[in-house]
N, C-alpha and C. Protein backbone atom coordinates (compact mmCIF):
# COMPACT_ATOMS: atom_id res chain seq x y z
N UNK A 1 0.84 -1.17 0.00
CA UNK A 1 0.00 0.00 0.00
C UNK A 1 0.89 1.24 0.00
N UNK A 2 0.66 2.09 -0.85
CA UNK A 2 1.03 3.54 -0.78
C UNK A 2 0.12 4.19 0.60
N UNK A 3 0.70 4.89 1.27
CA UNK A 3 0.37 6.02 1.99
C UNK A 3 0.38 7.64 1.42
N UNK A 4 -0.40 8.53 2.15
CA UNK A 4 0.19 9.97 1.62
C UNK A 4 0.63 10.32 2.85
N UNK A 5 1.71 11.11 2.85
CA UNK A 5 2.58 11.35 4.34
C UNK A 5 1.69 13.23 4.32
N UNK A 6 1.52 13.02 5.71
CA UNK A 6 0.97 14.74 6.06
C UNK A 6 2.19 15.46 6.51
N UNK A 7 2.50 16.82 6.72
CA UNK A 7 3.37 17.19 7.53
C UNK A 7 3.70 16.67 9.15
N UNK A 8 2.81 16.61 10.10
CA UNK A 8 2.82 16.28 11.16
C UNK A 8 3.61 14.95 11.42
N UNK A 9 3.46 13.99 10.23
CA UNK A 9 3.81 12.59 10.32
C UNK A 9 5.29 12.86 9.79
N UNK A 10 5.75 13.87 8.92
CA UNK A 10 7.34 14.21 8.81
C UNK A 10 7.75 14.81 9.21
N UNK A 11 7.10 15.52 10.26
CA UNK A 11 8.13 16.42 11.34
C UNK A 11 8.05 15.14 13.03
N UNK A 12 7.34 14.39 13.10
CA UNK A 12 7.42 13.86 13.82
C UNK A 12 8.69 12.93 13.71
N UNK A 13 8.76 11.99 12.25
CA UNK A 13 10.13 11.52 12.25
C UNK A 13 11.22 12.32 12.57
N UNK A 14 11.62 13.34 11.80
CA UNK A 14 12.43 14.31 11.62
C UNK A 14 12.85 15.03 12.75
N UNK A 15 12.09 15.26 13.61
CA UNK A 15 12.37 16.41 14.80
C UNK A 15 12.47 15.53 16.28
N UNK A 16 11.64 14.18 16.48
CA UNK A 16 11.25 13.26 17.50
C UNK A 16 11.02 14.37 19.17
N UNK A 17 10.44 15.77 18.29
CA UNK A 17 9.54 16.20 19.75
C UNK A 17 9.18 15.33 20.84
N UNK A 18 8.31 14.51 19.76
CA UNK A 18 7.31 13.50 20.85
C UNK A 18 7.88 12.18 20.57
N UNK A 19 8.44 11.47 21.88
CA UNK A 19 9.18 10.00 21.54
C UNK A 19 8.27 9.18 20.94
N UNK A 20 7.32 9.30 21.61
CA UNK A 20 5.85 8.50 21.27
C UNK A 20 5.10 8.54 19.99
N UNK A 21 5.13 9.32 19.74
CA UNK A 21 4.76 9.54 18.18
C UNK A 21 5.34 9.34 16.92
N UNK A 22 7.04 9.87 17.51
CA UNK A 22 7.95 9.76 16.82
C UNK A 22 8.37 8.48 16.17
N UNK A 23 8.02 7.31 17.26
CA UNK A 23 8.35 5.78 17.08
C UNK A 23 6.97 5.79 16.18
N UNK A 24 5.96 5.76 16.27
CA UNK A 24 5.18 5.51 15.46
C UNK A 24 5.03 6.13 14.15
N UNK A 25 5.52 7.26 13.58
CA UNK A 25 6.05 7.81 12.51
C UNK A 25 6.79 7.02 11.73
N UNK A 26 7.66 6.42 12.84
CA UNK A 26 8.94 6.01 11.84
C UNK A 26 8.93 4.46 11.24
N UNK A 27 8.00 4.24 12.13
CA UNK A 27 7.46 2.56 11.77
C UNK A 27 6.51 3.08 10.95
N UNK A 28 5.63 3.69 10.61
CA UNK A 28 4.77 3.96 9.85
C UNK A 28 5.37 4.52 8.21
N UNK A 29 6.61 5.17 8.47
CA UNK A 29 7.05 5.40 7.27
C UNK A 29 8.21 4.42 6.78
N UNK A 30 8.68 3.23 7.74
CA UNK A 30 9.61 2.12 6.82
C UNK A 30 8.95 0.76 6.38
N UNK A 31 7.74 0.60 7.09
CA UNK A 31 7.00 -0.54 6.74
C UNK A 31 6.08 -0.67 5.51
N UNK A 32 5.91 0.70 5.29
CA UNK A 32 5.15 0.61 3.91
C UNK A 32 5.62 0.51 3.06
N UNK A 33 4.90 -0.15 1.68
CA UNK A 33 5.62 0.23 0.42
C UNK A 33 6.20 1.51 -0.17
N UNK A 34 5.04 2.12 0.06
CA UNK A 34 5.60 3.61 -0.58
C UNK A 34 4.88 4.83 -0.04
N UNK A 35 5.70 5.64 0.13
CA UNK A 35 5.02 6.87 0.98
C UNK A 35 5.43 8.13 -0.25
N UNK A 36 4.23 8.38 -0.29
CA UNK A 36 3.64 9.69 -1.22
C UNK A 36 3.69 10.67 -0.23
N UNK A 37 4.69 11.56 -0.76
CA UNK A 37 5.09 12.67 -0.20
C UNK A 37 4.69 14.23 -0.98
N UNK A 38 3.30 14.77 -0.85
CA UNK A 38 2.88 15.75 -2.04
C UNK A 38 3.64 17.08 -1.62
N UNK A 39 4.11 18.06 -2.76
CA UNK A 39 4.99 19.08 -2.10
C UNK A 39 3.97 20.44 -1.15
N UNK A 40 2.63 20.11 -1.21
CA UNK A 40 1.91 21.28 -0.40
C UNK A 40 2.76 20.26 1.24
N UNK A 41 2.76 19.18 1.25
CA UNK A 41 3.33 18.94 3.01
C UNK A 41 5.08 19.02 2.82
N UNK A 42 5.91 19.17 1.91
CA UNK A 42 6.81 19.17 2.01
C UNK A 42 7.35 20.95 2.26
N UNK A 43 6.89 21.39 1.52
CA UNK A 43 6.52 22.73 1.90
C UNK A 43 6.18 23.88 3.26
N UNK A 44 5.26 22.73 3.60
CA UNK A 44 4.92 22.89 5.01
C UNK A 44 5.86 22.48 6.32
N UNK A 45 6.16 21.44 5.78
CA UNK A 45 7.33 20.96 6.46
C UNK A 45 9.00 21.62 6.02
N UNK A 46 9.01 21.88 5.67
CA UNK A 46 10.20 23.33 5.64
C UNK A 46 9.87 24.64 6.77
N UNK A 47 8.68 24.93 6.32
CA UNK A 47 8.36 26.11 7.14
C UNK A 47 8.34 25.68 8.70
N UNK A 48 7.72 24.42 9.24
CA UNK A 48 7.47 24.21 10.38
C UNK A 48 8.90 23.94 10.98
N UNK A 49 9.54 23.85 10.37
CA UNK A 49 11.34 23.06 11.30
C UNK A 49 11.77 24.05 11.10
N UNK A 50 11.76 25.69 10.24
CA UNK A 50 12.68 26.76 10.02
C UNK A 50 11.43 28.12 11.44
N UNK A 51 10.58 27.63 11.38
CA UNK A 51 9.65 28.67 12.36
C UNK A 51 9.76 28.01 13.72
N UNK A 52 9.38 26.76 13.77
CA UNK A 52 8.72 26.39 15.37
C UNK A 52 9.93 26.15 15.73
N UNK A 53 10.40 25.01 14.95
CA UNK A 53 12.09 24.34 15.27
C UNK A 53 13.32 25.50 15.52
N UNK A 54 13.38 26.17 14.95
CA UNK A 54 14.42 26.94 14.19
C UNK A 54 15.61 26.78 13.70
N UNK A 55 15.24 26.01 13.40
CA UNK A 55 16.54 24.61 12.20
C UNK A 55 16.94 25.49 11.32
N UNK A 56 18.40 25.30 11.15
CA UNK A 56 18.99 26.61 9.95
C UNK A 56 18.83 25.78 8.69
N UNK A 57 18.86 26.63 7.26
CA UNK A 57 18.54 25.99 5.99
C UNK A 57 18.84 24.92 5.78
N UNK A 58 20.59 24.47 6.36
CA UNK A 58 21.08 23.40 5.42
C UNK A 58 21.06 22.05 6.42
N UNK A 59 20.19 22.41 8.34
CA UNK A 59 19.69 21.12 8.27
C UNK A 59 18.00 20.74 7.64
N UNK A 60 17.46 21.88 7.60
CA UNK A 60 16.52 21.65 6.66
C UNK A 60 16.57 20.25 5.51
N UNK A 61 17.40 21.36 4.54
CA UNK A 61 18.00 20.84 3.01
C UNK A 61 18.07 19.26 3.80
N UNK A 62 19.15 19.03 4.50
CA UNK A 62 19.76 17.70 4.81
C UNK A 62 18.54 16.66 5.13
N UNK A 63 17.69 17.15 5.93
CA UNK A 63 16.71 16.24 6.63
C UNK A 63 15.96 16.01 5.05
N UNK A 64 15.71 16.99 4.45
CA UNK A 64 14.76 16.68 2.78
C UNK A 64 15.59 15.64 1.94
N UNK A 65 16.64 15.81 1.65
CA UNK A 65 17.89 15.20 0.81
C UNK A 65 17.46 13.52 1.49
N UNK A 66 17.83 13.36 3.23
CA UNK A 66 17.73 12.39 3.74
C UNK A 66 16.20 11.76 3.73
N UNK A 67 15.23 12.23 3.43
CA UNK A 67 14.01 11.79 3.08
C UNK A 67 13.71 11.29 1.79
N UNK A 68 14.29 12.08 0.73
CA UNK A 68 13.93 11.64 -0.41
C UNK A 68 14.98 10.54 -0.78
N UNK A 69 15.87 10.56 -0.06
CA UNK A 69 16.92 9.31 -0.55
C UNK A 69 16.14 7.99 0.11
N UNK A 70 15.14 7.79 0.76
CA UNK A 70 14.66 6.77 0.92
C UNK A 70 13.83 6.02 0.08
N UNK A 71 14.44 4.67 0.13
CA UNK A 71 13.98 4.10 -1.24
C UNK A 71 12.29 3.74 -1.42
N UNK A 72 11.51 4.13 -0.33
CA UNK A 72 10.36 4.04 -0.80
C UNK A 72 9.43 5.35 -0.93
N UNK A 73 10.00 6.65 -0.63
CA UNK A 73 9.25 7.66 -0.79
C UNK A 73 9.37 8.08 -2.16
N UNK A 74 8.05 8.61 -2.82
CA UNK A 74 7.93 9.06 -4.20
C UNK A 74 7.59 10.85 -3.97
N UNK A 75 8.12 11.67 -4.52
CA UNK A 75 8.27 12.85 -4.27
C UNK A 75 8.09 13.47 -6.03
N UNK A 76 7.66 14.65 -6.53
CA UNK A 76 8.48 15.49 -7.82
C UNK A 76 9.64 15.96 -7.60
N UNK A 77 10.62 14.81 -8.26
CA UNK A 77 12.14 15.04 -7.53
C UNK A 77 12.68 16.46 -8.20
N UNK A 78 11.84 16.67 -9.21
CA UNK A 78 12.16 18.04 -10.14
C UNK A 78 11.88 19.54 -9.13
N UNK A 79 10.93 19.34 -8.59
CA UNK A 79 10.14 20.55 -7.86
C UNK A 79 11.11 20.44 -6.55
N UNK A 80 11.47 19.14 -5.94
CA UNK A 80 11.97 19.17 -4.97
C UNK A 80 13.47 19.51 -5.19
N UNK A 81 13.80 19.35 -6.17
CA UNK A 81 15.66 19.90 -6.53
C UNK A 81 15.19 21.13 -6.58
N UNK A 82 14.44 22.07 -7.13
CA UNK A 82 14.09 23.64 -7.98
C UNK A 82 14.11 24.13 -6.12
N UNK A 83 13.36 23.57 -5.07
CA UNK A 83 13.08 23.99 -3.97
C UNK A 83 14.77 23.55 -3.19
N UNK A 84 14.78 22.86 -3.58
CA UNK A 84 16.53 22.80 -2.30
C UNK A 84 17.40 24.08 -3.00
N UNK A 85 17.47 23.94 -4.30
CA UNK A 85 18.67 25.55 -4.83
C UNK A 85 18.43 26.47 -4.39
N UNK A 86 16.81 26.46 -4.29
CA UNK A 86 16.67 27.89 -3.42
C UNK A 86 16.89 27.98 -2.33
N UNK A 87 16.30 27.02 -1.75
CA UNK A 87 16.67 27.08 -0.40
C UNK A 87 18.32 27.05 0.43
N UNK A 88 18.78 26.15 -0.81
CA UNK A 88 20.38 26.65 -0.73
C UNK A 88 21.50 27.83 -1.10
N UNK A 89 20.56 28.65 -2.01
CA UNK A 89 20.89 30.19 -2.11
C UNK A 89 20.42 31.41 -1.08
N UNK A 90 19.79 30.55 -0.37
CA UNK A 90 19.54 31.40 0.59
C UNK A 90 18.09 32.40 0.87
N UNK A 91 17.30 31.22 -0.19
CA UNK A 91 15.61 31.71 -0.40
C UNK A 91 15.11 30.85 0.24
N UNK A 92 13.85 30.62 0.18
CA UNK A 92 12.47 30.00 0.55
C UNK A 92 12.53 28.65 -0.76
N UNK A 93 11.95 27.78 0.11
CA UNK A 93 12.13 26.46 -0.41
C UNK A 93 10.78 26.63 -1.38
N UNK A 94 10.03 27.08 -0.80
CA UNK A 94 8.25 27.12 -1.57
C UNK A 94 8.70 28.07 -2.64
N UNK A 95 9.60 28.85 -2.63
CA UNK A 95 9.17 29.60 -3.81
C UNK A 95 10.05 29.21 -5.06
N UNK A 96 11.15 28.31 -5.15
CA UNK A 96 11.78 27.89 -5.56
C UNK A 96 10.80 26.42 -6.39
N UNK A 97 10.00 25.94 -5.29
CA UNK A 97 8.78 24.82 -6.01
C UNK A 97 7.48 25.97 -6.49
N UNK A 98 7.22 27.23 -6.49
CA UNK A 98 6.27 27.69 -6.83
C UNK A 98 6.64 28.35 -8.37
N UNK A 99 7.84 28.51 -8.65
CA UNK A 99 8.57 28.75 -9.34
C UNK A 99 8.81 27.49 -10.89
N UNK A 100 9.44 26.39 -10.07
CA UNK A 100 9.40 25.19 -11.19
C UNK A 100 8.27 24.66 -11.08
N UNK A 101 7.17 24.53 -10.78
CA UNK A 101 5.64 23.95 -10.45
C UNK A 101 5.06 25.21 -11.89
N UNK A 102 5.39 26.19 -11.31
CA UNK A 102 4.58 27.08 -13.08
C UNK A 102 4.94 27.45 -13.79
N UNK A 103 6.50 27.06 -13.73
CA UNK A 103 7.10 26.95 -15.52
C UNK A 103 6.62 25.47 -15.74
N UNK A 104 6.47 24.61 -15.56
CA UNK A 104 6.01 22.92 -15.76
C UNK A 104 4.50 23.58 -16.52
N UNK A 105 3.73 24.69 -15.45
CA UNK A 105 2.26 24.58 -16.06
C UNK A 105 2.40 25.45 -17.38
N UNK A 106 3.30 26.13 -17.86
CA UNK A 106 3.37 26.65 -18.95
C UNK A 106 3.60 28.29 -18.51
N UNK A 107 3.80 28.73 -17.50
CA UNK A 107 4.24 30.09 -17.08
C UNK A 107 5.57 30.38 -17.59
N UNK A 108 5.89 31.69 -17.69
CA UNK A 108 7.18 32.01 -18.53
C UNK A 108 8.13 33.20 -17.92
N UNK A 109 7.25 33.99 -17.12
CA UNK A 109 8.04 34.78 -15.92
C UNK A 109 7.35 34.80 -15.11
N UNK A 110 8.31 34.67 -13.95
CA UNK A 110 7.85 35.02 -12.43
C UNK A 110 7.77 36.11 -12.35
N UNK A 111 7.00 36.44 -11.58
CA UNK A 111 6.44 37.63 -11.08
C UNK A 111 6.02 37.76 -9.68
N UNK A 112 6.83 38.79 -8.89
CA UNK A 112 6.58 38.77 -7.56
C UNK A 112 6.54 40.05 -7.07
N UNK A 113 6.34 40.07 -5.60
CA UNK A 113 7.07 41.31 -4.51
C UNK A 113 8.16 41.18 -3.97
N UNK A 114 8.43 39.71 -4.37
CA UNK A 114 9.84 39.33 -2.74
C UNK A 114 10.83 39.52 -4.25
N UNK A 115 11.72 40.53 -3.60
CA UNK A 115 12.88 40.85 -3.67
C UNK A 115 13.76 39.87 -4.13
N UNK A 116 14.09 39.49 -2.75
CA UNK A 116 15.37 38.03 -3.30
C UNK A 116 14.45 36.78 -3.85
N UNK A 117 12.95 36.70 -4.01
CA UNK A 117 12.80 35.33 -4.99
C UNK A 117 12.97 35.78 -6.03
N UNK A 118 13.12 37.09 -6.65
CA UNK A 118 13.10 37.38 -8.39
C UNK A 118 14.48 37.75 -8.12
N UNK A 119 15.23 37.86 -7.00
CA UNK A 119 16.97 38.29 -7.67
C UNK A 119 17.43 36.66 -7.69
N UNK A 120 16.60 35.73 -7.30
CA UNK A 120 17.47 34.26 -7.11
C UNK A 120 16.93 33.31 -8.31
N UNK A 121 15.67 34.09 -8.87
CA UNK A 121 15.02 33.74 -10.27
C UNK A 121 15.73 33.80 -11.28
N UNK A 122 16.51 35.25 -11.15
CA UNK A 122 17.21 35.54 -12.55
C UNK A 122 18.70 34.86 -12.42
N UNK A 123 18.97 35.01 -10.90
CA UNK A 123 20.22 34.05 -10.62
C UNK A 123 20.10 32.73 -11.23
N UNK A 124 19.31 32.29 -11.79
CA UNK A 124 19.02 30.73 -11.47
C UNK A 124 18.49 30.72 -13.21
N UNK A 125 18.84 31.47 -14.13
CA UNK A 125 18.40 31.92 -15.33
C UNK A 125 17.10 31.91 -15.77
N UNK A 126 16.08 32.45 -14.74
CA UNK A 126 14.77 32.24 -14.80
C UNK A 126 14.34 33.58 -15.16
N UNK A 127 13.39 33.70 -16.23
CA UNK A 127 13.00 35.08 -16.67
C UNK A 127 11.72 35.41 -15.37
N UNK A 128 12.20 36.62 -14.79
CA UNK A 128 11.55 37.04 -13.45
C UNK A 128 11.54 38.21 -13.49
N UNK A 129 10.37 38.47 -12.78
CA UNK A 129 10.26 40.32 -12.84
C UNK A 129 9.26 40.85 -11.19
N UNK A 130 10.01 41.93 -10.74
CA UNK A 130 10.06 42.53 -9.34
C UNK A 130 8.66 43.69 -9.71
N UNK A 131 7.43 43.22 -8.98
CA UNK A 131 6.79 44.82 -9.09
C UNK A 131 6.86 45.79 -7.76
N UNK A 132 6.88 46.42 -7.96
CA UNK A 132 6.73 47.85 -6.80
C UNK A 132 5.90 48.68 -6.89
């Protein structure tokens, strides 16, 4: 059986707040066949370990890297690489997947307010444009 993993169930592995939960997370995510990992919880789960946690980017990055290297989670490894560069340049992981998620749907420039997602857009040779 495939599962879909929520955030709560990957910050529980990931962080082991709660021992109790944590064990059951982690049995819950090696016993299955395959755990569907959609990027609205991977997403979420960036934000929750960089806000509540206050985990710096690159154990972020590491704990994601170390998730998706598991051989039964299925992820958009495309959206999820577009989201680690950013997040490894020193942006937001979501906007980096909000970014390759709508060039995929046929979008052709970004368009924002945030500052450094359109200076890390064009860094990243992405046609992007800043309004004010």
């Amino acid at each position: 059986m495939t599962i879909i993993a929520d955030t709560n169930l990957l910050v529980r592995a990931a962080v082991r707040d709660d021992p109790a939960q944590a064990v059951k997370a982690e049995l819950e995510l090696s016993r299955t066949n395959s755990v569907a990992v959609p990027m609205a919880a991977l997403c979420e789960f960036v934000w929750v370990l960089s806000r509540a946690f206050k985990r710096r980017p690159e154990e972020i990055a590491a704990s994601i890297r170390d998730l998706i290297a598991s051989a039964n989670v299925v992820v958009d490894r495309s959206a999820v690489e577009a989201g680690l560069a950013f997040l490894d340049a020193g942006g937001d992981f979501a906007d980096g997947v909000v970014i390759h998620q709508g060039a995929w749907l046929g979008g052709e420039e970004f368009v924002s307010f945030d500052k450094r997602a359109v200076a890390l857009a064009k860094a990243q040779g992405r046609r992007a444009r800043l309004l004010s």
